[in-house]
PDB file of N, CA and C in Angstrom:
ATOM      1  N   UNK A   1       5.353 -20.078  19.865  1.00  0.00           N
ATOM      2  CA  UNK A   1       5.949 -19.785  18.578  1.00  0.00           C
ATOM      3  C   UNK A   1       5.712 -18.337  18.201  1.00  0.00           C
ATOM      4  N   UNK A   2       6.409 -17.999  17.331  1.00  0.00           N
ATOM      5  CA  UNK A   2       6.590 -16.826  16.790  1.00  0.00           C
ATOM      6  C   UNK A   2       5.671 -16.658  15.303  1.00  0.00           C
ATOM      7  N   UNK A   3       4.588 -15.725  15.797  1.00  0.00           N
ATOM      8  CA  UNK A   3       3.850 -15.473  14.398  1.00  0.00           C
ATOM      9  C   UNK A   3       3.402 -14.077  13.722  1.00  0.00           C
ATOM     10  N   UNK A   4       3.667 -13.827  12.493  1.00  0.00           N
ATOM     11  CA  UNK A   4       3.485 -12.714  11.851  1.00  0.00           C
ATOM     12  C   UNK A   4       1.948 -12.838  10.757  1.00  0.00           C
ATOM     13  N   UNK A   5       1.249 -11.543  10.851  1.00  0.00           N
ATOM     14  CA  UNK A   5       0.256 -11.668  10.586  1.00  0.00           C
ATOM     15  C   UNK A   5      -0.062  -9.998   9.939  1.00  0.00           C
ATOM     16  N   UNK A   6      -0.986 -10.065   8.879  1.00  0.00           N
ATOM     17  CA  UNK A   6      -1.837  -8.857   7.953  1.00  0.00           C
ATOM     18  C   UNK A   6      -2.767  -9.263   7.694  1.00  0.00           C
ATOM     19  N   UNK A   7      -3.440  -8.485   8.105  1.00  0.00           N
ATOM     20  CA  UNK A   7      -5.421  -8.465   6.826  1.00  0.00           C
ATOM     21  C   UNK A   7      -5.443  -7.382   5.813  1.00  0.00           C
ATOM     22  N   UNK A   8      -6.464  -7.723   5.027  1.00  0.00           N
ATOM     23  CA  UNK A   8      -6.559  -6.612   4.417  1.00  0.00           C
ATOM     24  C   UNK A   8      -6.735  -5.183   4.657  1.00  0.00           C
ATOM     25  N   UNK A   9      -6.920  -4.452   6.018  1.00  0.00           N
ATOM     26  CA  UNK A   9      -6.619  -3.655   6.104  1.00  0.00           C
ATOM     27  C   UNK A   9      -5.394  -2.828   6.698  1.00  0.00           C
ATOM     28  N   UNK A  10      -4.446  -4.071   6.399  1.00  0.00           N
ATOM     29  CA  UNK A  10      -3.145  -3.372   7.127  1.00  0.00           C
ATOM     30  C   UNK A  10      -2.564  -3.089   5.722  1.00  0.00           C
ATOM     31  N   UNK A  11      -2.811  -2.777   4.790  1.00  0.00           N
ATOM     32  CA  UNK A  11      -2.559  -3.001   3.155  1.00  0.00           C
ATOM     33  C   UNK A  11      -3.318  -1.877   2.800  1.00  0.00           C
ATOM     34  N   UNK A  12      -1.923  -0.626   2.545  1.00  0.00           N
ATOM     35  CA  UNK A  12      -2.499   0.533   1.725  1.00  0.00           C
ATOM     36  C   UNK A  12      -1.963   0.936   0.311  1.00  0.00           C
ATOM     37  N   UNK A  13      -2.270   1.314  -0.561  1.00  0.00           N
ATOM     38  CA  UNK A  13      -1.791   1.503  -1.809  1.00  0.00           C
ATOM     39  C   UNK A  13      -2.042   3.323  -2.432  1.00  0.00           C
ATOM     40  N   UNK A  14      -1.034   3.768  -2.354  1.00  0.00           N
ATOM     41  CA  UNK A  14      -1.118   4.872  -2.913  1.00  0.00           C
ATOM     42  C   UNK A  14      -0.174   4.961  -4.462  1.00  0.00           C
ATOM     43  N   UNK A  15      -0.847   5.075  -5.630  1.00  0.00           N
ATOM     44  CA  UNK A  15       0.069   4.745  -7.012  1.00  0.00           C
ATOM     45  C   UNK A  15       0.936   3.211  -6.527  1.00  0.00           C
ATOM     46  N   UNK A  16       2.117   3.863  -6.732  1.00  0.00           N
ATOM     47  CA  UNK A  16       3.531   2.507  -6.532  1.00  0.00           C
ATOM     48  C   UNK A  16       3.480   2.640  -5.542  1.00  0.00           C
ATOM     49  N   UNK A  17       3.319   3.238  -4.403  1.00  0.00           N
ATOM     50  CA  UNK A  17       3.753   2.895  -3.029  1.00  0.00           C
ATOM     51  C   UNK A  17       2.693   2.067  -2.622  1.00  0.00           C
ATOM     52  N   UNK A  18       3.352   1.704  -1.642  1.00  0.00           N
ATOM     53  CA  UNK A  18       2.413   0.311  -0.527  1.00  0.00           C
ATOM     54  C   UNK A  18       2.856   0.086   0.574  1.00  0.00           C
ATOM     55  N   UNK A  19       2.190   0.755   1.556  1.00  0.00           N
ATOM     56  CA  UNK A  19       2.311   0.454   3.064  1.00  0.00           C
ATOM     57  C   UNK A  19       1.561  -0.698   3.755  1.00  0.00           C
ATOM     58  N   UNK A  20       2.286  -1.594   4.396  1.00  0.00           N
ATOM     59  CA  UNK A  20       1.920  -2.717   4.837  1.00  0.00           C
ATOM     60  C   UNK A  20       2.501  -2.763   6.165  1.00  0.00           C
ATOM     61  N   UNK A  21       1.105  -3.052   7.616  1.00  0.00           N
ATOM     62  CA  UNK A  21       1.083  -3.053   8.855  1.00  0.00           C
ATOM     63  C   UNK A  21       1.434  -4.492   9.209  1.00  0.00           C
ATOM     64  N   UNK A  22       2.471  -4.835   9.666  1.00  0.00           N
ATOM     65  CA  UNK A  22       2.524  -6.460   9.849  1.00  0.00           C
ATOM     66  C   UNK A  22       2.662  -6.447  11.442  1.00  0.00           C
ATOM     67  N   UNK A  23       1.725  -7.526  12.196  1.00  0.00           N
ATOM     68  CA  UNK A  23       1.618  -7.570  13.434  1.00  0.00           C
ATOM     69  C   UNK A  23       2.425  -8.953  14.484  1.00  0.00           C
ATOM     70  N   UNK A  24       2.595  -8.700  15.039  1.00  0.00           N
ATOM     71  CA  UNK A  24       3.271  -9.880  15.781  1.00  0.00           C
ATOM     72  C   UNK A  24       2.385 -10.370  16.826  1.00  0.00           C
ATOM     73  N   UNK A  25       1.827 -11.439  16.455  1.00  0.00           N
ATOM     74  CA  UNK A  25       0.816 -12.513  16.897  1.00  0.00           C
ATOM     75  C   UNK A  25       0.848 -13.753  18.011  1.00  0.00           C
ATOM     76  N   UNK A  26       2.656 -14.148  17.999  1.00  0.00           N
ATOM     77  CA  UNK A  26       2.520 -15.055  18.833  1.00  0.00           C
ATOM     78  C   UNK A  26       3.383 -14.800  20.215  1.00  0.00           C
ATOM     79  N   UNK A  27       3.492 -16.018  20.482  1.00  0.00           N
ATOM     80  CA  UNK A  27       3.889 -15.937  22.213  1.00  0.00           C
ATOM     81  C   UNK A  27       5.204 -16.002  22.398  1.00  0.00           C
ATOM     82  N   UNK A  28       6.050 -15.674  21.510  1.00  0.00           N
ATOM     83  CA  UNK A  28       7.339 -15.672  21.285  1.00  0.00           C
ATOM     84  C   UNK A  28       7.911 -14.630  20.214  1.00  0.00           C
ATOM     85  N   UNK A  29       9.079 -13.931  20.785  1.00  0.00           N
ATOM     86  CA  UNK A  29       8.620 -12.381  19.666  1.00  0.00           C
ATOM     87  C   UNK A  29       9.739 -13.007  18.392  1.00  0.00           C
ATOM     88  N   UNK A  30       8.908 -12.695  17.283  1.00  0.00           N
ATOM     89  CA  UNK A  30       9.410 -12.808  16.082  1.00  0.00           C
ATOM     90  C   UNK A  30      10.780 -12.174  15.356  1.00  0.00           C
ATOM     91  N   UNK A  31      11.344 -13.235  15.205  1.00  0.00           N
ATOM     92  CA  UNK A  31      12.906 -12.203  14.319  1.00  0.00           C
ATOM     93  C   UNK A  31      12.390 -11.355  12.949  1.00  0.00           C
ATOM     94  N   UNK A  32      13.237 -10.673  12.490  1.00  0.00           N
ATOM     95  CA  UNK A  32      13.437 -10.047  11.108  1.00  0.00           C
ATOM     96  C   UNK A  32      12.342 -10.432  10.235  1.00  0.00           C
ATOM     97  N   UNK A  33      11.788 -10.079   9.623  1.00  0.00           N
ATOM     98  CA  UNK A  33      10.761 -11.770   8.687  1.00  0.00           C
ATOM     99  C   UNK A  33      11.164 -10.448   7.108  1.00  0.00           C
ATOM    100  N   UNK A  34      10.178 -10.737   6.489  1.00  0.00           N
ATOM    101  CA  UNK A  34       9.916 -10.221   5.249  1.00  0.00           C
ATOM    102  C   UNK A  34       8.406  -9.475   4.469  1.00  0.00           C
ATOM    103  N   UNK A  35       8.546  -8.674   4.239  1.00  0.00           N
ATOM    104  CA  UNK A  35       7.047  -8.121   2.892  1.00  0.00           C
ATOM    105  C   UNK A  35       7.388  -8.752   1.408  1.00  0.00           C
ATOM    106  N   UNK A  36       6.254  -9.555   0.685  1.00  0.00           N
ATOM    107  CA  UNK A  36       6.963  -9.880  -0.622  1.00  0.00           C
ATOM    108  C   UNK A  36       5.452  -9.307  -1.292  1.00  0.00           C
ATOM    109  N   UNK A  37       5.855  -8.761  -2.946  1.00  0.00           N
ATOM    110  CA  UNK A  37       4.598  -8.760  -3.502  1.00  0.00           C
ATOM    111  C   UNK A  37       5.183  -9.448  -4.615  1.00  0.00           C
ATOM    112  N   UNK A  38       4.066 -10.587  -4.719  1.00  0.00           N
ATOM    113  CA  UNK A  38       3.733 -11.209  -5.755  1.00  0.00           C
ATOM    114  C   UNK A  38       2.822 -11.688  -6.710  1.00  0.00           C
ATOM    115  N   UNK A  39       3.355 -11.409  -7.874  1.00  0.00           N
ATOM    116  CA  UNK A  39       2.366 -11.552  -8.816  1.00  0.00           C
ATOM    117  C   UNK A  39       1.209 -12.787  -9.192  1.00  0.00           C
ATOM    118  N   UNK A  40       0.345 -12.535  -9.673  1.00  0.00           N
ATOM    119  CA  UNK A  40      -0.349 -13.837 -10.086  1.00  0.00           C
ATOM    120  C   UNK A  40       0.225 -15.355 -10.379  1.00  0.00           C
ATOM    121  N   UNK A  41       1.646 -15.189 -10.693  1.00  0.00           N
ATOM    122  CA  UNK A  41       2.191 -16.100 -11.438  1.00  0.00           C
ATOM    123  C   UNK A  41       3.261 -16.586  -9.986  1.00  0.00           C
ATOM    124  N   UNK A  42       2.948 -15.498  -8.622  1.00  0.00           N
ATOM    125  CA  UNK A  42       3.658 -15.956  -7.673  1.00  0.00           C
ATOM    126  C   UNK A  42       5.493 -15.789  -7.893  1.00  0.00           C
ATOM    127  N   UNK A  43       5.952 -14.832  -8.834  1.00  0.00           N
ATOM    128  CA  UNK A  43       6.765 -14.267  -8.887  1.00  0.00           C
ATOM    129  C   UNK A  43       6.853 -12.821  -7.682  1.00  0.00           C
ATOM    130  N   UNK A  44       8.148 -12.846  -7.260  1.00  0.00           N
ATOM    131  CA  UNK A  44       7.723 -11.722  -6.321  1.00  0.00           C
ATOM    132  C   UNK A  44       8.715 -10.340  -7.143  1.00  0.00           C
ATOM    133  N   UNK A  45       7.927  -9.132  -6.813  1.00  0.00           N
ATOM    134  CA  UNK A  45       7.500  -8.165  -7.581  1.00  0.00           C
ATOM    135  C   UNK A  45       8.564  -6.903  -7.298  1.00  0.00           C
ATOM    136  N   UNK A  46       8.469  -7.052  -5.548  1.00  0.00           N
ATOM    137  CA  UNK A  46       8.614  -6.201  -4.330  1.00  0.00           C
ATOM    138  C   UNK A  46       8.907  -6.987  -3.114  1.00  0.00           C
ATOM    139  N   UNK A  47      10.213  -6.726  -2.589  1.00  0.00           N
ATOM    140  CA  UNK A  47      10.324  -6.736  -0.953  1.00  0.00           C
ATOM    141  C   UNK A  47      10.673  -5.733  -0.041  1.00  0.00           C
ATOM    142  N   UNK A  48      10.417  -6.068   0.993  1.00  0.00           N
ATOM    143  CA  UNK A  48      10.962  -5.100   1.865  1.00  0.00           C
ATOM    144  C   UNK A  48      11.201  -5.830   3.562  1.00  0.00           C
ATOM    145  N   UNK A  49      12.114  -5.997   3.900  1.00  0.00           N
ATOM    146  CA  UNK A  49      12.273  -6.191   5.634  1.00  0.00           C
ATOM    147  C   UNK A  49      11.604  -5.673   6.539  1.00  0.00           C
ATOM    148  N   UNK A  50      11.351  -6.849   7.666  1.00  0.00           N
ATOM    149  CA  UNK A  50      10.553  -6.490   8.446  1.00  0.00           C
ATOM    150  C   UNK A  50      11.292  -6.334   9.582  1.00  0.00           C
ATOM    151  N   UNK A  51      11.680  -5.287  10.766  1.00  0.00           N
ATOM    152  CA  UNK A  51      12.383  -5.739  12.209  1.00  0.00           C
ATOM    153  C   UNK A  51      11.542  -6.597  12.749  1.00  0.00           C
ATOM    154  N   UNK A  52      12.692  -7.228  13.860  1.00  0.00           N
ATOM    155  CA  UNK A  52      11.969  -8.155  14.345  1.00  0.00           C
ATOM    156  C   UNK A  52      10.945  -7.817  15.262  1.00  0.00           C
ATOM    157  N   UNK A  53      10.092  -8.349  16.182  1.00  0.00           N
ATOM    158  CA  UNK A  53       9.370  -7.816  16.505  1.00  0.00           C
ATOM    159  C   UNK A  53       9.323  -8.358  17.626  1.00  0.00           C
ATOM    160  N   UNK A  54       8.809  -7.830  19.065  1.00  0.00           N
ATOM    161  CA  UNK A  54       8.408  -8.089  20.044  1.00  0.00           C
ATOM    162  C   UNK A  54       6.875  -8.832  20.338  1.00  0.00           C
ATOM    163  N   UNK A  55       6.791 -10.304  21.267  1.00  0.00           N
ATOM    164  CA  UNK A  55       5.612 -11.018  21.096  1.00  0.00           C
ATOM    165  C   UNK A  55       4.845  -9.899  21.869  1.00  0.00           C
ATOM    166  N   UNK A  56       3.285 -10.012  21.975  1.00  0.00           N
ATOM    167  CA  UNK A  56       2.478  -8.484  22.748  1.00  0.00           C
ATOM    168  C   UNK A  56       1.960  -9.852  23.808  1.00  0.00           C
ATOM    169  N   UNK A  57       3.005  -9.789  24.260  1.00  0.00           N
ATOM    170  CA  UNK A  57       3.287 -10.608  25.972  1.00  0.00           C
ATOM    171  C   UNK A  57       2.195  -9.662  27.331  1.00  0.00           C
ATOM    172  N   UNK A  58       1.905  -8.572  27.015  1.00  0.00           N
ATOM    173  CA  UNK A  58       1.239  -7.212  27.261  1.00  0.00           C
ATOM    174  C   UNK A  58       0.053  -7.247  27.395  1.00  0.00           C
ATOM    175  N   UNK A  59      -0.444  -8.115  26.164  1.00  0.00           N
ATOM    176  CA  UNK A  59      -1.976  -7.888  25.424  1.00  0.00           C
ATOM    177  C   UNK A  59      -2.193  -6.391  24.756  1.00  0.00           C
ATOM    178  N   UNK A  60      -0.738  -5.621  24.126  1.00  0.00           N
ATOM    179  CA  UNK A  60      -0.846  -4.657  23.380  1.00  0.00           C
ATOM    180  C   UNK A  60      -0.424  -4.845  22.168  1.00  0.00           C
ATOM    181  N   UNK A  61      -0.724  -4.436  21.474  1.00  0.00           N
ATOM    182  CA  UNK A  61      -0.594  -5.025  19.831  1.00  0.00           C
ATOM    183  C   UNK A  61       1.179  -4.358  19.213  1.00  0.00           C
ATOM    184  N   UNK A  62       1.398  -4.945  18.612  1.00  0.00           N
ATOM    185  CA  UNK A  62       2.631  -4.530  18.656  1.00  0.00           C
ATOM    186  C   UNK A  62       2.822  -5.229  17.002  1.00  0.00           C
ATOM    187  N   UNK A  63       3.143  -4.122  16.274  1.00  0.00           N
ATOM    188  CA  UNK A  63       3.187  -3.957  14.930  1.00  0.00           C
ATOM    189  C   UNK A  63       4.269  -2.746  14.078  1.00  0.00           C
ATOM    190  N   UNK A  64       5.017  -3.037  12.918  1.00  0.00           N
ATOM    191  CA  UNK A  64       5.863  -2.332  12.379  1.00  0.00           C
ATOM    192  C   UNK A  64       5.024  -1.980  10.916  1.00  0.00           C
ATOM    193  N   UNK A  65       5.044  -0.774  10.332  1.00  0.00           N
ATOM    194  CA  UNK A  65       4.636  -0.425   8.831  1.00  0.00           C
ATOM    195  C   UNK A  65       6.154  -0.287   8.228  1.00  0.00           C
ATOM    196  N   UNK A  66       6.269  -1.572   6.884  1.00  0.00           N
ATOM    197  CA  UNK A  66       7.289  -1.215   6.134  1.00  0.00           C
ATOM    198  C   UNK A  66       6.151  -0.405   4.799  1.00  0.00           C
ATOM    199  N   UNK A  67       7.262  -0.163   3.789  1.00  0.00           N
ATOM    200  CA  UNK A  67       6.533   0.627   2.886  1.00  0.00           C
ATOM    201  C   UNK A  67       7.410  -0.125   1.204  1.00  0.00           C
ATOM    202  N   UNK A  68       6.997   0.051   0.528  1.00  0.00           N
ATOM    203  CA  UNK A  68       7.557  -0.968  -0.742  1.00  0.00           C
ATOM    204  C   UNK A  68       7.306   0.358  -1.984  1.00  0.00           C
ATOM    205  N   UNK A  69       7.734  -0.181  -2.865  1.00  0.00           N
ATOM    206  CA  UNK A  69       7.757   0.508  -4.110  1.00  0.00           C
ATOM    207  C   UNK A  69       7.282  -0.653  -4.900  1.00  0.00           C
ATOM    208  N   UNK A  70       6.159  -0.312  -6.180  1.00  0.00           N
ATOM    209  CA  UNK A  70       5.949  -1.370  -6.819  1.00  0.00           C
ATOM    210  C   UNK A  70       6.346  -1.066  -8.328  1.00  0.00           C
ATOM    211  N   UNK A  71       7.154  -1.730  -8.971  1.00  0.00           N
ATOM    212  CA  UNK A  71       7.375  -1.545 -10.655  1.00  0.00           C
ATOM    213  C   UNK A  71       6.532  -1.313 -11.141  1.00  0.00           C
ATOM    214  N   UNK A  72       7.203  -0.258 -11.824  1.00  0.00           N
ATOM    215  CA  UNK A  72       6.687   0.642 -12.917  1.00  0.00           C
ATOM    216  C   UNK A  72       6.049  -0.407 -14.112  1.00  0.00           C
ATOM    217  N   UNK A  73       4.909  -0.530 -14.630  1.00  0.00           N
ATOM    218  CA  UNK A  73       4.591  -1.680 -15.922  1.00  0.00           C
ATOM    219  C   UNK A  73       4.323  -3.132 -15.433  1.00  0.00           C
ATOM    220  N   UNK A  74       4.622  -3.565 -13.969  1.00  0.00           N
ATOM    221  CA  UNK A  74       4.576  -4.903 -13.555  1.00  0.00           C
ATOM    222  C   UNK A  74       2.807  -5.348 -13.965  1.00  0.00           C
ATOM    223  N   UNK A  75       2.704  -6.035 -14.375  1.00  0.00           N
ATOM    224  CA  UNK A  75       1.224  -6.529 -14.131  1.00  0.00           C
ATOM    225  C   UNK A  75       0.431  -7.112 -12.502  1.00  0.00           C
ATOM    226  N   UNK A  76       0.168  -6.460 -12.117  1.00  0.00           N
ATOM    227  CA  UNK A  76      -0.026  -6.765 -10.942  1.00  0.00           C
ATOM    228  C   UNK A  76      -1.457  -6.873 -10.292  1.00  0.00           C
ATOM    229  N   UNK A  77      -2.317  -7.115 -11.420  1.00  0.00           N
ATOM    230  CA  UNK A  77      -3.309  -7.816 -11.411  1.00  0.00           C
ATOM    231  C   UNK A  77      -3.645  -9.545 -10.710  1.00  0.00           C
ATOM    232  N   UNK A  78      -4.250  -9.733  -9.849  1.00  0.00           N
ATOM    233  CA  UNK A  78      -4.287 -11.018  -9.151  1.00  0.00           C
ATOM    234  C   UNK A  78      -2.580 -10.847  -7.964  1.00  0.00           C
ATOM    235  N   UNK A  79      -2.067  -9.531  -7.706  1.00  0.00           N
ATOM    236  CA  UNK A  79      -1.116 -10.246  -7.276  1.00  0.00           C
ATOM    237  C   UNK A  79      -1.562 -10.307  -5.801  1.00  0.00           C
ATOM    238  N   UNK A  80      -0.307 -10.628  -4.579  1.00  0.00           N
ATOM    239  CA  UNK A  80      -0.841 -10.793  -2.950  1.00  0.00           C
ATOM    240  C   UNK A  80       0.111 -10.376  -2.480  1.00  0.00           C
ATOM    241  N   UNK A  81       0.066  -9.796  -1.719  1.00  0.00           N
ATOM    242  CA  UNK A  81       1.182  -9.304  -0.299  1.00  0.00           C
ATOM    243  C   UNK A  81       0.995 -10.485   0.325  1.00  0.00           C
ATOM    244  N   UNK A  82       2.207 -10.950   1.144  1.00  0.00           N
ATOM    245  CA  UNK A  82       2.848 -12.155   1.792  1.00  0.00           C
ATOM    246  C   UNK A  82       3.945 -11.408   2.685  1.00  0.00           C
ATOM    247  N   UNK A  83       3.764 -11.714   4.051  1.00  0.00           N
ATOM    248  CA  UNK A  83       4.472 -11.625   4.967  1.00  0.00           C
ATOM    249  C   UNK A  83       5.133 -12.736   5.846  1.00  0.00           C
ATOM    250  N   UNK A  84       6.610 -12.928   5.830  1.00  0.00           N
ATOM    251  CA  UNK A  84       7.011 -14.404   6.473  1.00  0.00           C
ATOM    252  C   UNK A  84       8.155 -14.045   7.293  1.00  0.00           C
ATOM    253  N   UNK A  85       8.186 -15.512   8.320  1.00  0.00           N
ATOM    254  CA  UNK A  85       9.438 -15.173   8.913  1.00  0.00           C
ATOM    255  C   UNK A  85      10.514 -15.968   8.064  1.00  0.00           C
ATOM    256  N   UNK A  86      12.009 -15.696   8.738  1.00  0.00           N
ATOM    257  CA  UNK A  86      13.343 -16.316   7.736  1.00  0.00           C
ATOM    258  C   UNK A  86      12.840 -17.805   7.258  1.00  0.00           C
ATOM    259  N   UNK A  87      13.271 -18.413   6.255  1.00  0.00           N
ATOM    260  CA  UNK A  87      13.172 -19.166   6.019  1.00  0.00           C
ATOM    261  C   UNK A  87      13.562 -20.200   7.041  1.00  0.00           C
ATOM    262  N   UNK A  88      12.584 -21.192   7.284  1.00  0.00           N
ATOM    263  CA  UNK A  88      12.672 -22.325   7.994  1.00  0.00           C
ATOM    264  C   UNK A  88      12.005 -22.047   9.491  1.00  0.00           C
ATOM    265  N   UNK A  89      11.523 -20.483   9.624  1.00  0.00           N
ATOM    266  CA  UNK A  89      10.755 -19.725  10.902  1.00  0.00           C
ATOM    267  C   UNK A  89       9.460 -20.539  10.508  1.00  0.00           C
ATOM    268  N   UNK A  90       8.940 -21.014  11.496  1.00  0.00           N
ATOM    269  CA  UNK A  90       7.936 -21.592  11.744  1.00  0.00           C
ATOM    270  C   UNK A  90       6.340 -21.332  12.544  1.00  0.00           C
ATOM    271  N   UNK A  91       5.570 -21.253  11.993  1.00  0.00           N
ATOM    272  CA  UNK A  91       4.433 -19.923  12.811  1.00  0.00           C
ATOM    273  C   UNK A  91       3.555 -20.478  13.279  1.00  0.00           C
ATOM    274  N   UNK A  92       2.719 -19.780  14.107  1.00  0.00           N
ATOM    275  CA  UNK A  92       1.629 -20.828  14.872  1.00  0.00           C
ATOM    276  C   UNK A  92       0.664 -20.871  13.362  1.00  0.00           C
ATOM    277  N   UNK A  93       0.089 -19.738  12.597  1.00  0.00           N
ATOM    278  CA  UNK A  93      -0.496 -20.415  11.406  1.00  0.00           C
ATOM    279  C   UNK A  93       0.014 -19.067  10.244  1.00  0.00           C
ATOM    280  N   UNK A  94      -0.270 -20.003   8.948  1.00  0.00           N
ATOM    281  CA  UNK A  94      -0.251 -19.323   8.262  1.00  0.00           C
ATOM    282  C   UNK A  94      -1.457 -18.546   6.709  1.00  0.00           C
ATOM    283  N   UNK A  95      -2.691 -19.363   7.961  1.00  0.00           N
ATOM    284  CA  UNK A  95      -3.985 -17.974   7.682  1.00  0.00           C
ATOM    285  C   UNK A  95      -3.942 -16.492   7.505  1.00  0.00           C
ATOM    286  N   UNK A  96      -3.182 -16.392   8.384  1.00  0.00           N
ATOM    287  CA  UNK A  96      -3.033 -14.658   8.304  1.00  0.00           C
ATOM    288  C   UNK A  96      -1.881 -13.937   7.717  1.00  0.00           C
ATOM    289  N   UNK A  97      -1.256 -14.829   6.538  1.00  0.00           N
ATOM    290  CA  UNK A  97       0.103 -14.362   6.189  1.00  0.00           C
ATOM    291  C   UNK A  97      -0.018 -13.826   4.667  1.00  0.00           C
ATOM    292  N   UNK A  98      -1.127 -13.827   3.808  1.00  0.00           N
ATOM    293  CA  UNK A  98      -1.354 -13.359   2.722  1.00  0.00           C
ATOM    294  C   UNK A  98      -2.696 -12.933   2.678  1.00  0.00           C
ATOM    295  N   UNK A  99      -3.072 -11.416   1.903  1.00  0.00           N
ATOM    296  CA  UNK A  99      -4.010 -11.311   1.254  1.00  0.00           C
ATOM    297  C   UNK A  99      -4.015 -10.429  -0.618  1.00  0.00           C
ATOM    298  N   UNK A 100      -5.127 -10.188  -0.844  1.00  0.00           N
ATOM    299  CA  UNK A 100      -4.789  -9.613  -2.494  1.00  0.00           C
ATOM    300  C   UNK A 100      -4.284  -8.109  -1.775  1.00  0.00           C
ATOM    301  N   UNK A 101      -2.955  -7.939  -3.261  1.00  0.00           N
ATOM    302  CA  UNK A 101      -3.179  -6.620  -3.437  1.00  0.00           C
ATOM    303  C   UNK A 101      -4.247  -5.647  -3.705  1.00  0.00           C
ATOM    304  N   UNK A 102      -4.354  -4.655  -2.914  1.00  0.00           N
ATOM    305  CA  UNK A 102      -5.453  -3.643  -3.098  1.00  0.00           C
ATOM    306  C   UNK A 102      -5.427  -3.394  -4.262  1.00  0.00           C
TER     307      UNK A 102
END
């Protein structure tokens, strides 16, 4: 299966911007997926597309940085970066698919 994955240090925050390292994890290379930021309330805030990605069939890591803009005034206290594939993409887990915004 095809899996997409971030920790907290693939998650940078400069003001509104936010660069996020999303890695491709499984044994099957991942289509298109998504960056979402969402708020405490699990409203999402911010997206941005991910290309798809090649599985690291290699044993070399193989990862894309999208970059987001975050609203101006959003409360974004408690919120999380969430990375997924298309809806109904199915992953080996989804441990490694959210952490807090910095």
């Amino acid at each position: 299966q095809a899996d997409l994955g971030i920790g907290a240090e693939d998650v940078a925050r400069k003001g509104r911007h936010l660069s996020v390292t999303v890695h491709s994890l499984g044994d099957l290379d991942a289509p298109a997926g998504e960056v979402t930021v969402e708020d405490a309330a699990g409203r999402v805030v911010a997206r941005a597309a991910t290309p798809p990605l090649k599985a690291p069939k290699d044993l070399r890591p193989k990862t894309t940085t999208v970059t987001l803009a975050l609203p101006a005034g959003a409360d974004l206290k408690g919120a999380r970066v969430r990375v997924a594939l298309p809806a109904g993409g199915t992953e080996i887990t989804q441990l490694n698919n959210s952490v807090a915004l910095p």
